[in-house]
Protein backbone atom coordinates (compact mmCIF):
# COMPACT_ATOMS: atom_id res chain seq x y z
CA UNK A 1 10.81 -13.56 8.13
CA UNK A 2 12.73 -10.12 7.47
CA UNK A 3 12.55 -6.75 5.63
CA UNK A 4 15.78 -5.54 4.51
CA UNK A 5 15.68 -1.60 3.57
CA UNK A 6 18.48 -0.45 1.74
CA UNK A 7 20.55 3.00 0.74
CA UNK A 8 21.49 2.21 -2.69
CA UNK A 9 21.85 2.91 -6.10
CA UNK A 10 19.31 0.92 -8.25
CA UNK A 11 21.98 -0.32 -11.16
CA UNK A 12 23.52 -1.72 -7.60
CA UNK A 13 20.45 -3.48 -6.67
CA UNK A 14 19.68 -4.79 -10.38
CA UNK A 15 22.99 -5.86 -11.02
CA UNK A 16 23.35 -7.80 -7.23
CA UNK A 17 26.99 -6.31 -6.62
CA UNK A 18 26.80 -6.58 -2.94
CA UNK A 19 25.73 -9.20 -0.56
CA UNK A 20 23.88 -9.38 2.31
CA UNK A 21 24.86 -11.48 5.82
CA UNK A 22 21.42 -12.62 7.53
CA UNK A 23 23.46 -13.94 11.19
CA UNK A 24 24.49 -17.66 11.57
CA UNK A 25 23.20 -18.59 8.05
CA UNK A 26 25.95 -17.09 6.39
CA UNK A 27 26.12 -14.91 3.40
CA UNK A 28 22.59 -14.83 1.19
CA UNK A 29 23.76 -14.49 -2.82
CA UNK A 30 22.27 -11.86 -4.56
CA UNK A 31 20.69 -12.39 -8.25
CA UNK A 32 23.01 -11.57 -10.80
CA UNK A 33 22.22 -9.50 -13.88
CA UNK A 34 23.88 -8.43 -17.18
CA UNK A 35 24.91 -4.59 -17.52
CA UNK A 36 22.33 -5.02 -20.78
CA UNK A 37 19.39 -6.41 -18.64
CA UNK A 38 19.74 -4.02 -15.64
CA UNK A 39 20.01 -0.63 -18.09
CA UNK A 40 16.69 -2.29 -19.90
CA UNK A 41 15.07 -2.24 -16.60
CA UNK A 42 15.76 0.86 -15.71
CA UNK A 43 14.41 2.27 -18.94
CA UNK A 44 11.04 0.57 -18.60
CA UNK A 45 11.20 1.75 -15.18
CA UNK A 46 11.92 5.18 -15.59
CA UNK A 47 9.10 4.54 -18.62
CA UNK A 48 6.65 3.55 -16.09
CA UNK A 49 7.86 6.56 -13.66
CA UNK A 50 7.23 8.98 -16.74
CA UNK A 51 3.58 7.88 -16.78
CA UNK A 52 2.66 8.73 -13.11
CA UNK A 53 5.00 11.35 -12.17
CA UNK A 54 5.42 15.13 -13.10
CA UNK A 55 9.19 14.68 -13.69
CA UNK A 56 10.97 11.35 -12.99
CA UNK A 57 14.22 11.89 -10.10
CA UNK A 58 17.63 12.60 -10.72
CA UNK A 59 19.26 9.25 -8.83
CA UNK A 60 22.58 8.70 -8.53
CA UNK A 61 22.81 5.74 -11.04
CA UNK A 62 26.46 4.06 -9.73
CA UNK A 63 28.15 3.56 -6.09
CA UNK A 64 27.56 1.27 -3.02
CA UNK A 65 25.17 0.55 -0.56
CA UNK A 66 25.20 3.28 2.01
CA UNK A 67 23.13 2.04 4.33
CA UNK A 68 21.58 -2.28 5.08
CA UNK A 69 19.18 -2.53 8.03
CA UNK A 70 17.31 -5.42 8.79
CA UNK A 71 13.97 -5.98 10.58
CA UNK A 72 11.60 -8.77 12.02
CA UNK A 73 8.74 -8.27 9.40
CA UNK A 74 6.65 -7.57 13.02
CA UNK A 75 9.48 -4.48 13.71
CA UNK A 76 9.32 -3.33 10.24
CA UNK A 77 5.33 -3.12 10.16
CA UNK A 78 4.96 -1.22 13.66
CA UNK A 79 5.13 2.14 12.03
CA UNK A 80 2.78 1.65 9.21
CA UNK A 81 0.69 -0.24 11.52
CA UNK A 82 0.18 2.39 14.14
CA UNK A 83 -0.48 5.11 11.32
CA UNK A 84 -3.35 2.98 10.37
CA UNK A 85 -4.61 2.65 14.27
CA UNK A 86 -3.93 6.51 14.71
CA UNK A 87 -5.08 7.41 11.66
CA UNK A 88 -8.57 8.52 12.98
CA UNK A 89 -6.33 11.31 14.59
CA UNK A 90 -3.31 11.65 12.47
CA UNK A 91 -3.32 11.88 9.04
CA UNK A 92 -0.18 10.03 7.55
CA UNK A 93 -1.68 8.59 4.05
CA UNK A 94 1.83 7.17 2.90
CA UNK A 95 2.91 5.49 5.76
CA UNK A 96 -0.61 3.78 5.85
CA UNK A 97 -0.38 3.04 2.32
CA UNK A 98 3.10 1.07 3.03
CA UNK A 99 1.98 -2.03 4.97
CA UNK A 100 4.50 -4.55 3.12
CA UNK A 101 7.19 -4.73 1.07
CA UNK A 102 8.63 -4.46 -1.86
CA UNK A 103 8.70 -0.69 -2.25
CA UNK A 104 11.09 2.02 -3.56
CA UNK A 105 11.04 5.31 -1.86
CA UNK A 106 12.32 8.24 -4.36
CA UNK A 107 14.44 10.76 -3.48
CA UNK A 108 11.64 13.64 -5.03
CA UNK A 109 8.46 15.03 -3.93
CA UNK A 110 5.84 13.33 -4.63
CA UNK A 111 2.13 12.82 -3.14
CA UNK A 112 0.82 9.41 -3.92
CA UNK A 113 1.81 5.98 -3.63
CA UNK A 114 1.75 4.58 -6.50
CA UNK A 115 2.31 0.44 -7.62
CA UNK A 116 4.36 -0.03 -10.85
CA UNK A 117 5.95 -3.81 -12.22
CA UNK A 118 9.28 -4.38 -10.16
CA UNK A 119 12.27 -3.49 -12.23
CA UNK A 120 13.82 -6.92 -10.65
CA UNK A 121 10.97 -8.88 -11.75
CA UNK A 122 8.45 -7.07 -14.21
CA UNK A 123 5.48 -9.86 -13.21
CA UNK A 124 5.15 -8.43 -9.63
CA UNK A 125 4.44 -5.18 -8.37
CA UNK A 126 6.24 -2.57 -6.41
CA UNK A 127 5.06 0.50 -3.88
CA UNK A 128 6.70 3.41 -5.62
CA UNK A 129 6.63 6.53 -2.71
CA UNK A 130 8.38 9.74 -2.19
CA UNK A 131 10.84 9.56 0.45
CA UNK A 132 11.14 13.43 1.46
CA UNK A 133 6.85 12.49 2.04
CA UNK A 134 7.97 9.15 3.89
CA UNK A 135 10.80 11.39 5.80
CA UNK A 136 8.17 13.90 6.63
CA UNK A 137 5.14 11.51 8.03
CA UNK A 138 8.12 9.23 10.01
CA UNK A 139 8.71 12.50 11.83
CA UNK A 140 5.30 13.24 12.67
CA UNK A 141 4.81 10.00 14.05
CA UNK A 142 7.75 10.29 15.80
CA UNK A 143 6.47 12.99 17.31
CA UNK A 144 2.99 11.67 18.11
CA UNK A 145 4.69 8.83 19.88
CA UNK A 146 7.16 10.95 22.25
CA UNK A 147 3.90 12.63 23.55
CA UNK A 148 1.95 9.46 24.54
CA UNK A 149 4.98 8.66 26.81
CA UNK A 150 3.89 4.67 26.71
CA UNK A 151 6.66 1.92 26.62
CA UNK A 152 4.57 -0.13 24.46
CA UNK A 153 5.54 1.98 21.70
CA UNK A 154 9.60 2.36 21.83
CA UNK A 155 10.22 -0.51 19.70
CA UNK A 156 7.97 1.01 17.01
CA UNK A 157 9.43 4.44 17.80
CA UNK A 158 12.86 2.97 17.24
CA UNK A 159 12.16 1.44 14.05
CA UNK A 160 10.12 4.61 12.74
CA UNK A 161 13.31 6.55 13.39
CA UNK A 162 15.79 4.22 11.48
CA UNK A 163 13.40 4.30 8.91
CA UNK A 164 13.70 7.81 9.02
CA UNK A 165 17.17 7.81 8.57
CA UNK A 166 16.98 5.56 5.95
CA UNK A 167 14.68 8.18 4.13
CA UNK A 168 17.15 10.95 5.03
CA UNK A 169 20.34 9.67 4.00
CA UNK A 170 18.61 8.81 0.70
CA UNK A 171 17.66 11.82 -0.05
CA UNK A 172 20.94 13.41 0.88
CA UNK A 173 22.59 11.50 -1.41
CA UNK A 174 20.06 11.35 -4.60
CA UNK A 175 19.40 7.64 -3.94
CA UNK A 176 16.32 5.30 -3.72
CA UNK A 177 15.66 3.72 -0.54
CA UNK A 178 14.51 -0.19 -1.44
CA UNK A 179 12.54 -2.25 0.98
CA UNK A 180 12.37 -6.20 0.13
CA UNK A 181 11.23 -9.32 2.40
């Protein structure tokens, strides 16, 4: 199984205008939506956004993917796993509050995590964090990791700091960073 984070605007998501190449098995379609259904998501989800944050994000509502990386779900869930072993010394509340996809990671400040209905499929849920707060705890544990100097840990240090990029290049550009399995 893989976790596939992109840089993108959500109207790109919704509507499935871009598709994704998973190796040897070939192209994987993307669901396709009407303009109608994709702006009706985005209201209810700005509607649920309204209800749990101070002011909902400016995001860039139209463009392409900037960025596709794909993980082994074990690769992907290094980072938020170690916060959770650390976190008797290392207080990183969001990453251990990310242990699986889906999740959207706004390009606002923001202190919580908070789980809202999927604007792809209103019947399941979504993790809803800030990314500048996602940016900020990657670092940390970045940092955390450099100093313990043990190669059991660059494969998770690698993947923290794509993940960080991720983050930064999302908030750079206004844009929400989406994680799906």
């Amino acid at each position: 199984m893989s976790v596939a984070v992109y840089v993108m605007p959500l109207t790109t998501w919704l509507e499935g205008r871009f598709q994704t190449v998973f190796g040897a098995g070939g192209a994987s379609p993307r669901p396709r939506r009407t303009v109608e259904d994709v702006f009706q998501s985005l209201r209810e989800f700005g509607g649920l956004l309204d209800r749990v944050l101070a002011s909902r994000p400016e995001l860039t509502d139209t463009g392409p993917a900037l960025s596709a990386t794909i993980f082994s779900l074990e690769g992907f869930a290094g980072p938020f796993d170690l916060a959770q072993r650390w976190s008797y010394r290392l207080k990183l509340p969001l990453l251990c509050a990310l242990l699986e996809p889906p999740q959207i990671w706004l390009p606002v400040k923001f202190e919580h995590v908070f789980r809202v209905a999927a604007p792809w499929r209103p019947e399941s849920e979504v993790a809803v964090a800030s990314s500048a707060g996602v940016l900020a705890e990657l670092q940390r544990l970045e940092a955390a990791i450099l100093k313990e100097e043990r190669p059991d840990l660059d494969e998770t240090e690698r993947v923290a700091g794509r993940l960080r990029e991720s983050a930064a290049l999302g908030l750079e550009h206004g844009l929400p960073v989406i994680v799906e399995s």
